[in-house]
C-alpha atoms as a PDB file:
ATOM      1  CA  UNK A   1     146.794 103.362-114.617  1.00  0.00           C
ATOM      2  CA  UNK A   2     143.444 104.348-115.341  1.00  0.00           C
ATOM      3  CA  UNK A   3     144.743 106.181-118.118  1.00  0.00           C
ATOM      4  CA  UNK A   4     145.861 103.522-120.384  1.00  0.00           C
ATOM      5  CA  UNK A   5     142.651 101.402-119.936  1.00  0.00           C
ATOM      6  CA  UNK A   6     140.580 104.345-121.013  1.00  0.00           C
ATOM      7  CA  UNK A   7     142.663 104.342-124.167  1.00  0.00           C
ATOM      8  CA  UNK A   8     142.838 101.038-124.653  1.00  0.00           C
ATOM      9  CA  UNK A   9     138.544 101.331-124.477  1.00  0.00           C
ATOM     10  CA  UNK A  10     139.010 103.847-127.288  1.00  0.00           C
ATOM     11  CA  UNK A  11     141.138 101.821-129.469  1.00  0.00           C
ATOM     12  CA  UNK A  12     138.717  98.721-129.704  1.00  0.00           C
ATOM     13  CA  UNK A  13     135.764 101.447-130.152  1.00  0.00           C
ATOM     14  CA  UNK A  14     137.626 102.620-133.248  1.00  0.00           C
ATOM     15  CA  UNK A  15     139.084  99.237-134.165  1.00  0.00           C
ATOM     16  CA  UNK A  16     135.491  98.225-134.295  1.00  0.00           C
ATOM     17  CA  UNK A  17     134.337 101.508-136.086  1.00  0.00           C
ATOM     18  CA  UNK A  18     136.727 100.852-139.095  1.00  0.00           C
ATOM     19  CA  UNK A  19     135.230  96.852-139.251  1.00  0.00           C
ATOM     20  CA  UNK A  20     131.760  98.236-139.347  1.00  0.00           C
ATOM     21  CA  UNK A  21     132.717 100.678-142.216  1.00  0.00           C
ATOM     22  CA  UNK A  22     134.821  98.052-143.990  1.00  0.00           C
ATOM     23  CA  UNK A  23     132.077  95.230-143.889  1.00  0.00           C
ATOM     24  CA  UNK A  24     129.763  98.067-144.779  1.00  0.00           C
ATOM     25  CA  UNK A  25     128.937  96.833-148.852  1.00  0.00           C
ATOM     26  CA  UNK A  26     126.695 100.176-149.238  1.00  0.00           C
ATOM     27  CA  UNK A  27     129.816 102.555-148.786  1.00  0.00           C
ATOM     28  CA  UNK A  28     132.088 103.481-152.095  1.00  0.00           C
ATOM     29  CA  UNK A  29     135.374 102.645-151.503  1.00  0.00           C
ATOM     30  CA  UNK A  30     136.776 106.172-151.769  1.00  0.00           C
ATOM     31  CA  UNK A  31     133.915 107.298-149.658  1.00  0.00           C
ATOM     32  CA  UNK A  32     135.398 104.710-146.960  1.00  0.00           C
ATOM     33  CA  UNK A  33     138.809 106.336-147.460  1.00  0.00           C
ATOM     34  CA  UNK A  34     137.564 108.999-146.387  1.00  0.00           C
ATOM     35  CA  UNK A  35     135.723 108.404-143.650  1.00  0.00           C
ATOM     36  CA  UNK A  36     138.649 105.963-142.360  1.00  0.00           C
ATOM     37  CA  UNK A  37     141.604 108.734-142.498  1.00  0.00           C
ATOM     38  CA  UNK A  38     140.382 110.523-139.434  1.00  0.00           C
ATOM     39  CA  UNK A  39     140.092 107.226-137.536  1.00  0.00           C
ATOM     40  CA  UNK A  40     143.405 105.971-137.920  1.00  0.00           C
ATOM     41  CA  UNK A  41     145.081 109.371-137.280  1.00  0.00           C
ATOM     42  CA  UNK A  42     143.323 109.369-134.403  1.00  0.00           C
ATOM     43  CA  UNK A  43     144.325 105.643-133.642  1.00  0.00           C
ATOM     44  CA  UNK A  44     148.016 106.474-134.176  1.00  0.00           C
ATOM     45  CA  UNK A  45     147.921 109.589-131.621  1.00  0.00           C
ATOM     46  CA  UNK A  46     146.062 107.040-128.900  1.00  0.00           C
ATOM     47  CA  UNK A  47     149.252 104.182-129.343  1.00  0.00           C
ATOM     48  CA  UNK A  48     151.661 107.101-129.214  1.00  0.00           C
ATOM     49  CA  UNK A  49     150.201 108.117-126.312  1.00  0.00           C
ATOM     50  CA  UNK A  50     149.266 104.882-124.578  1.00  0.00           C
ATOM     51  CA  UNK A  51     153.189 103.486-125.267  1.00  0.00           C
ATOM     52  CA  UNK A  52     154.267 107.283-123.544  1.00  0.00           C
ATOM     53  CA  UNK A  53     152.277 106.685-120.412  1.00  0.00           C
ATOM     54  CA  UNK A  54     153.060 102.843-119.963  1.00  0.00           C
ATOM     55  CA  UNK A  55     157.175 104.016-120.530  1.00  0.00           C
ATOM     56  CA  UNK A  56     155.967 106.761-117.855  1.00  0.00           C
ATOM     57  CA  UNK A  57     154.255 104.012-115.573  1.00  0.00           C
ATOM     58  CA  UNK A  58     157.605 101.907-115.726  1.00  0.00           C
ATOM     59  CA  UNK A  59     159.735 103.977-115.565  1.00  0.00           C
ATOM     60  CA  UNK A  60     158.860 107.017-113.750  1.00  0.00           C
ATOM     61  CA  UNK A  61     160.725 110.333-113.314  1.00  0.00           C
ATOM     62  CA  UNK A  62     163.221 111.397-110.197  1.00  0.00           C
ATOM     63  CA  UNK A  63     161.412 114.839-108.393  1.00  0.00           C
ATOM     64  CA  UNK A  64     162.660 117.932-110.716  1.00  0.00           C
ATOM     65  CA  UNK A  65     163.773 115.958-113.254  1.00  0.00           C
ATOM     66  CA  UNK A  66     162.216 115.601-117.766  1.00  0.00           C
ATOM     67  CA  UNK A  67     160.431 112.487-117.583  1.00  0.00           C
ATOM     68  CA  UNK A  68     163.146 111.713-120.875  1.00  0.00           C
ATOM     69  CA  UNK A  69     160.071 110.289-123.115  1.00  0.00           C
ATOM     70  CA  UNK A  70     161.618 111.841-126.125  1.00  0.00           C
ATOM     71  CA  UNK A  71     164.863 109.736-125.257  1.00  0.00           C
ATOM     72  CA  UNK A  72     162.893 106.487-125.983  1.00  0.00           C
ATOM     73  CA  UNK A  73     161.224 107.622-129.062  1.00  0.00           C
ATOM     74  CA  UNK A  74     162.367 106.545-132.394  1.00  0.00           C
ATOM     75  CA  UNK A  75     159.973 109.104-134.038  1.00  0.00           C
END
């Protein structure tokens, strides 16, 4: 799936984002808080969503049938 490579693309551009700002000595530390928070929450939305469409890519839905993702979820 196209799909999950995309997102896989955009979770080593923001894994790499958060090094740069980590190994960045000029940045306060609360000032890196800050500027981290919105990365990871946006991090955590791309797994969810990466681990929905590979459960989606193996194990795909019947015609006229839920795709039963929230079945799988522990969440």
């Amino acid at each position: 799936m196209n799909s999950i490579k995309h997102i896989d693309n955009a979770l080593k551009d923001l894994d790499e984002t958060v090094q740069k700002i980590l190994l960045d000595w000029s940045i306060p530390l609360n000032e890196k808080d800050n500027l981290m928070l919105p990365i990871l929450q946006q991090k955590r939305v791309l797994d969810q969503t990466k681990e929905d469409l590979e459960y989606l890519r193996d194990n795909p839905p019947t015609p006229n049938q839920a795709c039963g993702i929230s079945k799988y979820r522990e969440d």
